[in-house]
C-alpha atoms as a PDB file:
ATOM      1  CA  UNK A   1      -0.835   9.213 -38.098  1.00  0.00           C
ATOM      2  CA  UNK A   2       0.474   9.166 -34.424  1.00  0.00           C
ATOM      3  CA  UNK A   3      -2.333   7.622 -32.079  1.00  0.00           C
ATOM      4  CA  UNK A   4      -3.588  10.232 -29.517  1.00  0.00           C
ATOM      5  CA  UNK A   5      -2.529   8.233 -26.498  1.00  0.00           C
ATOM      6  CA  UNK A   6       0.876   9.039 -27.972  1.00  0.00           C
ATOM      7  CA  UNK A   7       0.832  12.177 -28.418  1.00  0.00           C
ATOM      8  CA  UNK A   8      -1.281  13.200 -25.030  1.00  0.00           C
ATOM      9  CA  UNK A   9       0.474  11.298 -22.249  1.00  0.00           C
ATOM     10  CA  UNK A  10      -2.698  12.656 -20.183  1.00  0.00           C
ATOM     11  CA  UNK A  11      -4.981  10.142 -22.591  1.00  0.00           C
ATOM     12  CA  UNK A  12      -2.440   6.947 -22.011  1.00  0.00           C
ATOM     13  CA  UNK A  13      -2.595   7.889 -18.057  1.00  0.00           C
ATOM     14  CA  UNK A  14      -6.482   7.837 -18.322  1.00  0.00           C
ATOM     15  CA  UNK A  15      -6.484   4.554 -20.209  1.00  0.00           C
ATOM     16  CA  UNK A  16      -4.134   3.419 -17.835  1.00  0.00           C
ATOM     17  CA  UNK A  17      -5.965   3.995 -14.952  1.00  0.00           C
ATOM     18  CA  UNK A  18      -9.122   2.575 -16.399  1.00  0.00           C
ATOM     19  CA  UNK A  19      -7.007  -0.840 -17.313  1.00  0.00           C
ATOM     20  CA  UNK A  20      -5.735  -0.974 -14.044  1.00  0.00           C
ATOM     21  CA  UNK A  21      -9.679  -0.364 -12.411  1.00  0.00           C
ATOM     22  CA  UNK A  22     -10.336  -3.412 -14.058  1.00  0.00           C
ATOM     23  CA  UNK A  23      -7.221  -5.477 -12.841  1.00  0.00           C
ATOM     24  CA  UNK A  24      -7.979  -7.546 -10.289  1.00  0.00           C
ATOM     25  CA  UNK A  25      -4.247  -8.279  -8.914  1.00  0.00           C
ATOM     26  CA  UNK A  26      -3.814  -4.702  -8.087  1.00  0.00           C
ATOM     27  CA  UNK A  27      -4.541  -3.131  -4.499  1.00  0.00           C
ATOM     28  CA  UNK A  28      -5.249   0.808  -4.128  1.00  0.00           C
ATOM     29  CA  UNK A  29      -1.294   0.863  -3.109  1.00  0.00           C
ATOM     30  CA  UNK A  30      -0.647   0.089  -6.931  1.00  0.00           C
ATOM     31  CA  UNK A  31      -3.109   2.821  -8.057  1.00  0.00           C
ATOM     32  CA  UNK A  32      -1.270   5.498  -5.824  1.00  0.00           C
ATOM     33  CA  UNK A  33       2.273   4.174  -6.221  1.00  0.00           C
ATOM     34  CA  UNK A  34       1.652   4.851 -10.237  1.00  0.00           C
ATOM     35  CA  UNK A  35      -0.229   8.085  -9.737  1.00  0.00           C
ATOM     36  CA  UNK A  36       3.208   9.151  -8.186  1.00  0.00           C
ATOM     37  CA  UNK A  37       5.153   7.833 -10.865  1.00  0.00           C
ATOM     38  CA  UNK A  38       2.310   9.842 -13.663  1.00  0.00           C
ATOM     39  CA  UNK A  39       3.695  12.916 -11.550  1.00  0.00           C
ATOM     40  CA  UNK A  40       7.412  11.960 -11.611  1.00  0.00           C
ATOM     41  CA  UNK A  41       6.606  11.424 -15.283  1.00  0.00           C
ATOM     42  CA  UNK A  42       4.655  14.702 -15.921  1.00  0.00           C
ATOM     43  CA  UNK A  43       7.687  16.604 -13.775  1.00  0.00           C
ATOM     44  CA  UNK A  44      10.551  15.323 -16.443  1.00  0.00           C
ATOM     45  CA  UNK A  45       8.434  16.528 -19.035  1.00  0.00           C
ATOM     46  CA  UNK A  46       6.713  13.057 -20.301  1.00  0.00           C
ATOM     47  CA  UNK A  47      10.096  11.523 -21.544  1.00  0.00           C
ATOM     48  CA  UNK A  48      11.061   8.571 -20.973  1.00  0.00           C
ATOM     49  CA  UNK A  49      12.853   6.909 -18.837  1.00  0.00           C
ATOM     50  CA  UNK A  50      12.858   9.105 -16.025  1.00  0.00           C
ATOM     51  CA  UNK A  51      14.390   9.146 -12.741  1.00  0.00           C
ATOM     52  CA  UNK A  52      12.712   7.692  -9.382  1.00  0.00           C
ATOM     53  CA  UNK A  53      13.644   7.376  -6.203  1.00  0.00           C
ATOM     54  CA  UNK A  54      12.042   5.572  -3.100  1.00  0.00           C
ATOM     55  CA  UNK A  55      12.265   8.207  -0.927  1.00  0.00           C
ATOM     56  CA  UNK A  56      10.110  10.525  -3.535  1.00  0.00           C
ATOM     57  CA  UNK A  57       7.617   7.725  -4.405  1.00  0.00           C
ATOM     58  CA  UNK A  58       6.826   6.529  -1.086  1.00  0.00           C
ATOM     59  CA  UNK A  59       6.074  10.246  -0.226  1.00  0.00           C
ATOM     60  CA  UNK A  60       3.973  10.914  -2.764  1.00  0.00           C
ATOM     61  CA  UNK A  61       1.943   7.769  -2.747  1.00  0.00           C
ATOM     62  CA  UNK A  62       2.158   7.397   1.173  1.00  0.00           C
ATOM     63  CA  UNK A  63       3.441   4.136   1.434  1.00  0.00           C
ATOM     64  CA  UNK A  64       5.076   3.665   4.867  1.00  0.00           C
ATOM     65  CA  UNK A  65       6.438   0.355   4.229  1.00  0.00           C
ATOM     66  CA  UNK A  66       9.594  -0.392   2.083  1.00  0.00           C
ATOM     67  CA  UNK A  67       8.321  -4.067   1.656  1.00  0.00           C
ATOM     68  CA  UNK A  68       5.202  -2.791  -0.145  1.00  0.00           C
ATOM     69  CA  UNK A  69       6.875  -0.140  -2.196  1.00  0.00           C
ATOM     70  CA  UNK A  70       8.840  -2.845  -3.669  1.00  0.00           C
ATOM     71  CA  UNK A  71       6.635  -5.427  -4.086  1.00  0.00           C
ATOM     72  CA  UNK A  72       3.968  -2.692  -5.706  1.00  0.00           C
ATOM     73  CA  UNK A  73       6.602  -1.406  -8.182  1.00  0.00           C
ATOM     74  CA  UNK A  74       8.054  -5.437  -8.791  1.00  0.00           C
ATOM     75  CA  UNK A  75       4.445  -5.630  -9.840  1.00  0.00           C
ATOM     76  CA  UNK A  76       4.045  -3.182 -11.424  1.00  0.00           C
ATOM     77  CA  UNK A  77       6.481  -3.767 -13.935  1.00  0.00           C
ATOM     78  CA  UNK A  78       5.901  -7.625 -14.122  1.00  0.00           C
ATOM     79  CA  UNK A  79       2.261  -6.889 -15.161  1.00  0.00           C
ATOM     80  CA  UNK A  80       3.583  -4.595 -17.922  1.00  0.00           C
ATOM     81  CA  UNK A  81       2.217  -0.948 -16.773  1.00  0.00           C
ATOM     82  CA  UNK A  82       5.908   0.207 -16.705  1.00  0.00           C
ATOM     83  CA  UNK A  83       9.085  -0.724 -17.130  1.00  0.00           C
ATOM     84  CA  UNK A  84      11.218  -0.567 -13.898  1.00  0.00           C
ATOM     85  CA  UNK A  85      15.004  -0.731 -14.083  1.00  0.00           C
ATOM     86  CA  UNK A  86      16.098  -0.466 -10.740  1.00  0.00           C
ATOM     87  CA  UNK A  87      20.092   1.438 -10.041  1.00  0.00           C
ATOM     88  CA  UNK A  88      20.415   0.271  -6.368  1.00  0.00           C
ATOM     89  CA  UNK A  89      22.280   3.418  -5.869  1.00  0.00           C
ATOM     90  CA  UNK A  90      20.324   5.940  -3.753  1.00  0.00           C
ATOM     91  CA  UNK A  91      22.146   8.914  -5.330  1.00  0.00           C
ATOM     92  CA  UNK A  92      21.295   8.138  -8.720  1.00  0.00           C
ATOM     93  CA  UNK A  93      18.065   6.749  -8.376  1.00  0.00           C
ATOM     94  CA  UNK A  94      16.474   4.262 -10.315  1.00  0.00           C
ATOM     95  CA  UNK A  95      14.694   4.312 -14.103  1.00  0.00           C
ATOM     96  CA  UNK A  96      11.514   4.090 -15.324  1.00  0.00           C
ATOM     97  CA  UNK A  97      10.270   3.486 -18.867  1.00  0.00           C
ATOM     98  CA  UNK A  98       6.184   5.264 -18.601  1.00  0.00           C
ATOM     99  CA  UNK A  99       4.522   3.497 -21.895  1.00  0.00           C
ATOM    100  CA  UNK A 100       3.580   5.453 -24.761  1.00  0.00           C
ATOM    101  CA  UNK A 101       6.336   8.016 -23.891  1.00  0.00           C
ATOM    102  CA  UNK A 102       8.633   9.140 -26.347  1.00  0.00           C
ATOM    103  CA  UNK A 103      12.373   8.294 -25.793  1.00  0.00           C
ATOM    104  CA  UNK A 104      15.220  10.455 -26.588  1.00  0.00           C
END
């Protein structure tokens, strides 16, 4: 049987968020910087990894600062709510592994 967090990437977010409610290492910035990355998610069709780039995060979360954006998604991935695999190539864009996602 495939858990439901599996199978409804809309469930996982929600637990997510919940988890994350309850860390108390993460600021509000975290919070929004992953909401944008739900939506990045949610846009490729909940497959991971997926494509990010700065310019689209910090929009969508409205982090002004590069400093923050990279020491929210550093942290993000070193307390295990994704998996970040930066390209350093703004054309490409970088990857992100969401959890629970299936990969092709």
């Amino acid at each position: 049987m495939i858990p439901a967090a599996i199978n409804n990437p809309v469930v996982a977010y929600s637990k997510l968020v919940r988890r994350m409610g309850k860390d108390e290492r993460l600021m509000a910035t975290h919070i929004s910087l992953f909401t944008a990355l739900f939506v990045q998610c949610q846009r490729n069709g909940f497959i991971s990894p997926f494509p990010v780039t700065r310019k689209e995060l910090m929009g969508y979360s409205r982090i002004a600062s590069i400093a923050t954006y990279h020491k929210c998604i550093r942290e993000l991935d070193e307390y295990e709510y994704i998996c970040y695999q930066p390209s350093y190539d703004p054309v490409k864009g970088s990857l992100v592994y969401w959890p629970d996602c299936p990969v092709p």
